[in-house]
Protein backbone atom coordinates (compact mmCIF):
# COMPACT_ATOMS: atom_id res chain seq x y z
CA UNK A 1 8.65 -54.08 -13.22
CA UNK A 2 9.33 -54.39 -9.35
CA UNK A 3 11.45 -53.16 -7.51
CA UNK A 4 13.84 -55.75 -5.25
CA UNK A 5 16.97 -55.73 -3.25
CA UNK A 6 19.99 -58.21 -3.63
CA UNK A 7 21.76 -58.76 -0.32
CA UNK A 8 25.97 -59.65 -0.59
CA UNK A 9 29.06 -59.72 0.88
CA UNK A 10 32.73 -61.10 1.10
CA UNK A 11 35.50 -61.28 3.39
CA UNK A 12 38.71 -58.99 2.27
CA UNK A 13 42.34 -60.53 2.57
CA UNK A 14 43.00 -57.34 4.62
CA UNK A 15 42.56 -53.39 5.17
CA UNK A 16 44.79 -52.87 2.25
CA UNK A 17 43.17 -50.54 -0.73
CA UNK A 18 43.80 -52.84 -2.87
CA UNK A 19 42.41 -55.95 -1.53
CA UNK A 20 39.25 -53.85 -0.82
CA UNK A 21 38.65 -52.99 -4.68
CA UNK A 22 39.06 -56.27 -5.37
CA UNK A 23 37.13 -58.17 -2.95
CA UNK A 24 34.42 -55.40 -4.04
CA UNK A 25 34.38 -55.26 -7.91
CA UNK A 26 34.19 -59.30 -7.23
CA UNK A 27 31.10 -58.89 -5.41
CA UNK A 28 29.57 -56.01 -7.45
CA UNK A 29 30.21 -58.34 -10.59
CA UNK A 30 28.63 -61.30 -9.61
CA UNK A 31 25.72 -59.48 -8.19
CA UNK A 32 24.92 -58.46 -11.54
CA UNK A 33 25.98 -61.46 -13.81
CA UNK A 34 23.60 -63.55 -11.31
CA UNK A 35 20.97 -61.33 -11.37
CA UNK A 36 21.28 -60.49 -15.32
CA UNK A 37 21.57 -56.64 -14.46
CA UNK A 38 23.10 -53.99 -16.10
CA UNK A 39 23.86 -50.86 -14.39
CA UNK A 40 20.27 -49.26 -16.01
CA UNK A 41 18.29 -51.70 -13.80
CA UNK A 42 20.53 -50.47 -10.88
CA UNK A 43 18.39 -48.19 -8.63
CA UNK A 44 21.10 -47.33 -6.04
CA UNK A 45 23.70 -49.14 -3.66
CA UNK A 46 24.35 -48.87 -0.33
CA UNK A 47 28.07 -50.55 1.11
CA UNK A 48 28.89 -50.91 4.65
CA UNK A 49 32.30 -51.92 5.81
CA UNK A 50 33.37 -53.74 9.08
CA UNK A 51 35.42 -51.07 11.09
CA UNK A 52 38.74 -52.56 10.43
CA UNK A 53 38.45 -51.48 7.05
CA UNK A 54 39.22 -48.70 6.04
CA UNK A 55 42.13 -48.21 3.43
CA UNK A 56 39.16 -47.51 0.91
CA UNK A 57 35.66 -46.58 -0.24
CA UNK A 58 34.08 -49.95 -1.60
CA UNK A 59 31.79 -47.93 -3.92
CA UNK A 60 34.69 -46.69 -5.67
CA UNK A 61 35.06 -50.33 -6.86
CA UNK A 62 31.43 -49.41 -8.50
CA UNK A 63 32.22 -46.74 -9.98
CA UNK A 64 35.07 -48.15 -11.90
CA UNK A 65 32.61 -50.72 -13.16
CA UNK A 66 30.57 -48.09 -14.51
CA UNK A 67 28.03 -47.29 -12.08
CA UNK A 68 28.82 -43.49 -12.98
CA UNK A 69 24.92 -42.67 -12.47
CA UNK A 70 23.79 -44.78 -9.62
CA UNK A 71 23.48 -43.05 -6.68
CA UNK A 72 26.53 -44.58 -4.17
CA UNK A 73 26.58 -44.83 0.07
CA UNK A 74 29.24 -46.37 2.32
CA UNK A 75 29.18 -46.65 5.89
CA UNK A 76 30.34 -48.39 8.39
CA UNK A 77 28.75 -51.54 9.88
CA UNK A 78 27.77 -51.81 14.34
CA UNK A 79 30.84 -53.31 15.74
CA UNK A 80 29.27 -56.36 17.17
CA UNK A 81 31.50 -58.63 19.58
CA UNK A 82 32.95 -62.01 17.65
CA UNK A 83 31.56 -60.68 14.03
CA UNK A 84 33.15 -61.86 10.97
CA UNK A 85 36.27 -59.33 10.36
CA UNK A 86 36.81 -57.31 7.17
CA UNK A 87 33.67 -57.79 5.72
CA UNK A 88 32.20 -55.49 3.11
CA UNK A 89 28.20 -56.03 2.47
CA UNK A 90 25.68 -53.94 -0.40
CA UNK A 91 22.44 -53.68 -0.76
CA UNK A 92 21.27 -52.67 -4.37
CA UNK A 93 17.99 -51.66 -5.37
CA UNK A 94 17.01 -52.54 -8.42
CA UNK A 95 14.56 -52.80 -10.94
CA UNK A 96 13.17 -56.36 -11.76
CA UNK A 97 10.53 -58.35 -13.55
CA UNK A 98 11.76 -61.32 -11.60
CA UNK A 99 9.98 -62.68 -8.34
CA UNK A 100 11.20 -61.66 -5.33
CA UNK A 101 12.10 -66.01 -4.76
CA UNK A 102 14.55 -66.05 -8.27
CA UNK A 103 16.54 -62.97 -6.72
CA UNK A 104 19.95 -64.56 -6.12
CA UNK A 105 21.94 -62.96 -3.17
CA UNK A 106 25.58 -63.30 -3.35
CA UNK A 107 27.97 -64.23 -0.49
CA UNK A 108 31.95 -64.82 -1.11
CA UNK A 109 34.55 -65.91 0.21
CA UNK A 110 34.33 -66.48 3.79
CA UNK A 111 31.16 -64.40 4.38
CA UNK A 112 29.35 -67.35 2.26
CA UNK A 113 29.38 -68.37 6.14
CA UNK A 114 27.22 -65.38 7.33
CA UNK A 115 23.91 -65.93 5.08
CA UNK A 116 23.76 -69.60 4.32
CA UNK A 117 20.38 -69.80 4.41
CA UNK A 118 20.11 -67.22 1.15
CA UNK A 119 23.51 -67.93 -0.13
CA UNK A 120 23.70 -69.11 -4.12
C-alpha cells in the first residue's frame, strides 16, 4: 500500500456559507468516488481557500461527509495578482495500491481551467 496525494479544486458561486459547503462536499465527493476511497484510506486533508472566501471552513463540508477521524487543515491560499477568485483547493493523503499515474485529480467548475494538464 502507498501512500499518494489527490490534487482538486472548484470555483464557488460566491463567499456565501452556503455556496462554500456545497462547492466543497462536491469536490470532497468526487475525489473519493474517482479514486474508489472511503474515508479509512483517507490519511488527512489539507483545504486552502482564496482570500475572498471566507463565510466558512471548507473542511466542515468533510466532516459532514463523515471524515469524523481524519485529521482536517484550512488555510488560506498567497494572494497572487489576476488568480482565479473563490477558489477552494485539498490535498488528501491517502492510502493506495494504485500507481501514482491511475490517481485521478479532480478540478470543477471553473477551476477545471487551473490544472488542465492533470484534470479528469
Amino acid at each position: 500500500m502507498a501512500v499518494r496525494a489527490v490534487r482538486g479544486a472548484v470555483q464557488v458561486a460566491g463567499d456565501d456559507r452556503a455556496e462554500i459547503l456545497e462547492a466543497t462536499t462536491e469536490l470532497v465527493t468526487e475525489v473519493m468516488t474517482r479514486n474508489e476511497l472511503s474515508t479509512d484510506d483517507v490519511i488527512s486533508v489539507l483545504f486552502t481557500a482564496t482570500s475572498d472566501l471566507t463565510a466558512e471552513f471548507p473542511a466542515l463540508a468533510a466532516r459532514k461527509l463523515g471524515f469524523q477521524e481524519v485529521p482536517l487543515l484550512c488555510a488560506s491560499e498567497i494572494k497572487v495578482p489576476g488568480a482565479m477568485p473563490r477558489v477552494v483547493r485539498l490535498m488528501m493523503h491517502v492510502e493506495t495500491d494504485k500507481p501514482r499515474s491511475q490517481v485521478q485529480h479532480v478540478y470543477l467548475r471553473g477551476a477545471a481551467a487551473l490544472r488542465l494538464d492533470i484534470a479528469q
